[in-house]
Protein backbone atom coordinates (compact mmCIF):
# COMPACT_ATOMS: atom_id res chain seq x y z
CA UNK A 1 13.82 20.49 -37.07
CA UNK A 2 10.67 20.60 -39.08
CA UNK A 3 7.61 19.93 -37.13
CA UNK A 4 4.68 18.40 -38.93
CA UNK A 5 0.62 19.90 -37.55
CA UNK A 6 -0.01 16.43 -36.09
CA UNK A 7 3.16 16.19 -34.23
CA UNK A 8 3.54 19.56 -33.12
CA UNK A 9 -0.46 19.17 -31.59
CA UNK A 10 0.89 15.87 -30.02
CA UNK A 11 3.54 17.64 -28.55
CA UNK A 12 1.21 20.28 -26.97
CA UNK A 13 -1.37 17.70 -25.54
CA UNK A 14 1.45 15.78 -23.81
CA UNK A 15 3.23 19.08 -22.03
CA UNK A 16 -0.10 20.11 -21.17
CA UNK A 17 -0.71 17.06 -19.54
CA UNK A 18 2.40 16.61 -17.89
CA UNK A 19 1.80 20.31 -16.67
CA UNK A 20 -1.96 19.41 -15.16
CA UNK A 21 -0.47 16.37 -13.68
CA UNK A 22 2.17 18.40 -11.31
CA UNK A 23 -0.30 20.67 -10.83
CA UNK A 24 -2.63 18.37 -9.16
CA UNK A 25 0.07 16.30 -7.93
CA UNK A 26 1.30 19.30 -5.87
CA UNK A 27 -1.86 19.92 -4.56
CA UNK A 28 -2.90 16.73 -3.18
CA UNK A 29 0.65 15.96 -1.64
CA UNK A 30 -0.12 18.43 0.93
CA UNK A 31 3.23 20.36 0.08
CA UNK A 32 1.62 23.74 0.34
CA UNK A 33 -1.13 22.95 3.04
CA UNK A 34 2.04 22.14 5.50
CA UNK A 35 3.50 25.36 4.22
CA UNK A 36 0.72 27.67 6.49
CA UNK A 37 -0.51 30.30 4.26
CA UNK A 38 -3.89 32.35 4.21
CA UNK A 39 -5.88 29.22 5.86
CA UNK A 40 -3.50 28.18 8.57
CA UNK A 41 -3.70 27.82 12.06
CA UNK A 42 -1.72 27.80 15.00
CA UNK A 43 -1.35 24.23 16.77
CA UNK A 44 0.83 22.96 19.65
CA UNK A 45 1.47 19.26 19.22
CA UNK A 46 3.01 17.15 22.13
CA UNK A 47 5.13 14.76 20.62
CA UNK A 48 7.33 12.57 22.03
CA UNK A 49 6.91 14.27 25.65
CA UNK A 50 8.15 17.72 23.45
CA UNK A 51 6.06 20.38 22.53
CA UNK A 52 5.92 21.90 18.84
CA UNK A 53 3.85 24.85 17.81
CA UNK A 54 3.31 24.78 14.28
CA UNK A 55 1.48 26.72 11.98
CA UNK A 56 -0.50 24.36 9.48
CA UNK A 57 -3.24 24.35 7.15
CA UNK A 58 -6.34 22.74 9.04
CA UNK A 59 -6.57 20.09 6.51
CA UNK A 60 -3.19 18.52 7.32
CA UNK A 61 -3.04 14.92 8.23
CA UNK A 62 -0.94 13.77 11.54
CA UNK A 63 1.05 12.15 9.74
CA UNK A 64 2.10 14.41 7.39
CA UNK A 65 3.01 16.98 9.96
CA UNK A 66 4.88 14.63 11.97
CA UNK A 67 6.85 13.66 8.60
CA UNK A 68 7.04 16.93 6.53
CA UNK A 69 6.94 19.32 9.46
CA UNK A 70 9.03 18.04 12.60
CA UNK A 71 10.85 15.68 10.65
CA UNK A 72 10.03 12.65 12.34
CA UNK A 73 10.04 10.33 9.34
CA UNK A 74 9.93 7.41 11.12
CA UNK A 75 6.55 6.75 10.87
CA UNK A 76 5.91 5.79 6.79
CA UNK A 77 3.30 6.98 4.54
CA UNK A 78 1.74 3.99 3.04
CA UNK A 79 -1.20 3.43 1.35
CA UNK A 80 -2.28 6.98 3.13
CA UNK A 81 -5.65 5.44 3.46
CA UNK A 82 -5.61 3.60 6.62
CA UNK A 83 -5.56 -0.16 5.32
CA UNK A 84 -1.62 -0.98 5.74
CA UNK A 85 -0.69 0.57 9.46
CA UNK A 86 2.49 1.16 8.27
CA UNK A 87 1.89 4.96 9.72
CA UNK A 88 0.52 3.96 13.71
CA UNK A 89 1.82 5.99 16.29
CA UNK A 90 0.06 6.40 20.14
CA UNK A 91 -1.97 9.35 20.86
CA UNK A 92 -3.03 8.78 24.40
CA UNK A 93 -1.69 5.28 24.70
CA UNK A 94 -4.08 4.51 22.31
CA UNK A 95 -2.98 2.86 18.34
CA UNK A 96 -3.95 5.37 15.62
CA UNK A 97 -3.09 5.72 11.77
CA UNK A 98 -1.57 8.86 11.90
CA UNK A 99 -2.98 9.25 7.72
CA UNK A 100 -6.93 9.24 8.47
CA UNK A 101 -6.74 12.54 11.26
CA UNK A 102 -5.86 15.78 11.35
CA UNK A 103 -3.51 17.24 13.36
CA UNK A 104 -5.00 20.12 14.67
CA UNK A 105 -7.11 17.57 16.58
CA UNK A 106 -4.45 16.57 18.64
CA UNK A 107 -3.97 19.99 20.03
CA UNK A 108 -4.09 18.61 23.87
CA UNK A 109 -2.72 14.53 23.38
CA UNK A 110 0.09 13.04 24.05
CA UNK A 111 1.62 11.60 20.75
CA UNK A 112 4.01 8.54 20.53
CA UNK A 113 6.31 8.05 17.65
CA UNK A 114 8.45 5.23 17.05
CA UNK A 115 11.44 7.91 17.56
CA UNK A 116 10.11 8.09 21.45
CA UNK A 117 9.90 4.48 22.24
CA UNK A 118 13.74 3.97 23.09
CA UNK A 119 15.41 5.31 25.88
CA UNK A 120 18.45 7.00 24.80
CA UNK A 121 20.87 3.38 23.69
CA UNK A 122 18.12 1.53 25.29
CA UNK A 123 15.51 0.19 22.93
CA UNK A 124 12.01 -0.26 23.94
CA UNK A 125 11.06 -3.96 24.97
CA UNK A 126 8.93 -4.71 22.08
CA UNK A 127 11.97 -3.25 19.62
CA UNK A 128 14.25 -5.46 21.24
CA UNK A 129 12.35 -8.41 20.74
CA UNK A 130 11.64 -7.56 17.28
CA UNK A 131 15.46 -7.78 16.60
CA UNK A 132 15.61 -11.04 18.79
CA UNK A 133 12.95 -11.97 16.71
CA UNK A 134 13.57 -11.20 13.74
CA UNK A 135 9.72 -9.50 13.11
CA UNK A 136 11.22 -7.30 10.58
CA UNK A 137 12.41 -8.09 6.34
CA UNK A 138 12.59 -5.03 4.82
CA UNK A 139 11.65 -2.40 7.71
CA UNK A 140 9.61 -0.66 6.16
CA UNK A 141 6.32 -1.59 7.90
CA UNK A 142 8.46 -2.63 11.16
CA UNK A 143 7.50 1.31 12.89
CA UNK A 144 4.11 0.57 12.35
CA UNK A 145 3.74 -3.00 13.38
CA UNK A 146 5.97 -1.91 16.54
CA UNK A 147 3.95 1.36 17.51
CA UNK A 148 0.64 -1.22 16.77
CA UNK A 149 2.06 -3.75 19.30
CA UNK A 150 3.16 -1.97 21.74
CA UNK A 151 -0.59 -0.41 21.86
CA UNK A 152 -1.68 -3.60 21.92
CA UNK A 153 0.20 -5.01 24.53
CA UNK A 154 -0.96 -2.01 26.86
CA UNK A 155 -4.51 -3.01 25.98
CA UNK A 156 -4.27 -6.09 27.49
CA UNK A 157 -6.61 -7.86 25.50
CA UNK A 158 -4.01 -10.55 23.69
CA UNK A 159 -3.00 -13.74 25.08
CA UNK A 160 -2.93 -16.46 22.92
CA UNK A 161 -1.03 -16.18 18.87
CA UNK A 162 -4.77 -16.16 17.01
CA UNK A 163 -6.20 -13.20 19.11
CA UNK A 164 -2.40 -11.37 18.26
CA UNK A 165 -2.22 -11.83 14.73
CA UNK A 166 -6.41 -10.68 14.63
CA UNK A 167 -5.49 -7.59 16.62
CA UNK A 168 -2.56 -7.23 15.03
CA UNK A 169 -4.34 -7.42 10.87
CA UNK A 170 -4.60 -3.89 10.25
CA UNK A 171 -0.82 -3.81 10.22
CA UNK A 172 0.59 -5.00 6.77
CA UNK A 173 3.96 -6.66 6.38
CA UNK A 174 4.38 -7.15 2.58
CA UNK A 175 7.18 -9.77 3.21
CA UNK A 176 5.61 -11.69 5.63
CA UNK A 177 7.26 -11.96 9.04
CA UNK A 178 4.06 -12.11 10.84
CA UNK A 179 5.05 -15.08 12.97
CA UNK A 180 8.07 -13.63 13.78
CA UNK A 181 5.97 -10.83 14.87
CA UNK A 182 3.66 -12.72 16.89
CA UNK A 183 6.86 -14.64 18.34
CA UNK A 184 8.10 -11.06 19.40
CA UNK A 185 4.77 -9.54 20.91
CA UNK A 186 4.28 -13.07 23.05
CA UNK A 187 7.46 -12.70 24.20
CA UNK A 188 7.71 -9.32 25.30
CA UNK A 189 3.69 -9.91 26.98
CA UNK A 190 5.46 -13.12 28.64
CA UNK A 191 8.06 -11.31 30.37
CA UNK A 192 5.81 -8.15 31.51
């Protein structure tokens, strides 16, 4: 096949491209922080009541440990930037986006996936009402929105549907079940 100068330069521009672009895009994935190498550091995490020492890269996100690492995928990776929920878990009791810390600074906390909730065959409250309810569509943001309520019904601070669905807005749902959400969380504060 006969190449002409034009094409042949074309062809270069694009491979290098494509070649900068996995590059980079292996970089910022986080595929060889989670590895270890020369920067990592030990860490124990505590996750669901288990402990797991790991040896990670100090720039590692939670989430990404708990995902890449221990292979607890049920908490999703998002929008990585905090603004869908769709990656809360409980560190302390408390609702965090797993995406926006690091997980060496959990050394000491107790963490809460969505894998812990359940009780061997018996679900949590607020995932049973979620199925009664039907608060899910496509799932994918269900882990989050349950890990989110269930921190918010410890809280205490939600009684009636308005101050639910404002405590509950940093938790996405792309196909819109929220009142089937709220239905769930009122239900499962009702009975408690």
């Amino acid at each position: 096949m006969r190449l002409r100068r034009r094409r042949f330069g074309q062809l270069m521009i694009l491979g290098s491209a494509v070649a900068a672009v996995e590059g980079f895009s292996s970089r910022v994935s986080g595929a060889g922080l989670l590895a270890g190498g020369e920067d990592a550091v030990g860490v124990s995490l505590r996750v669901n009541g288990q402990s797991y020492p790991l040896q990670i890269d100090p720039r590692v996100s939670l989430l990404d440990a708990l995902r890449e690492r221990l292979g607890l995928t049920g908490s999703k990776k998002g929008c990585d930037r905090g603004q869908c929920g769709a990656c809360t878990v409980l560190v302390n009791g408390r609702r965090v986006n797993s995406c926006l810390t690091l997980a060496i600074m959990h050394q000491d906390d107790q963490i809460t996936t969505i894998e812990g909730l359940a009780r061997g065959e018996q679900l949590h409250p607020v995932q049973a009402a979620f199925i009664a309810h039907d608060g899910f569509q496509c799932g994918y943001c269900t882990p989050g929105q349950i890990m989110s309520a269930v921190g918010l019904l410890s809280e205490g601070h939600a009684h009636s549907d308005s101050e639910v669905r404002e405590l509950m807005s940093g938790n996405i749902c792309r196909c819109g079940a929220y009142p089937n959400i709220v239905a769930a969380i009122q239900d499962v504060r009702g009975s408690t």
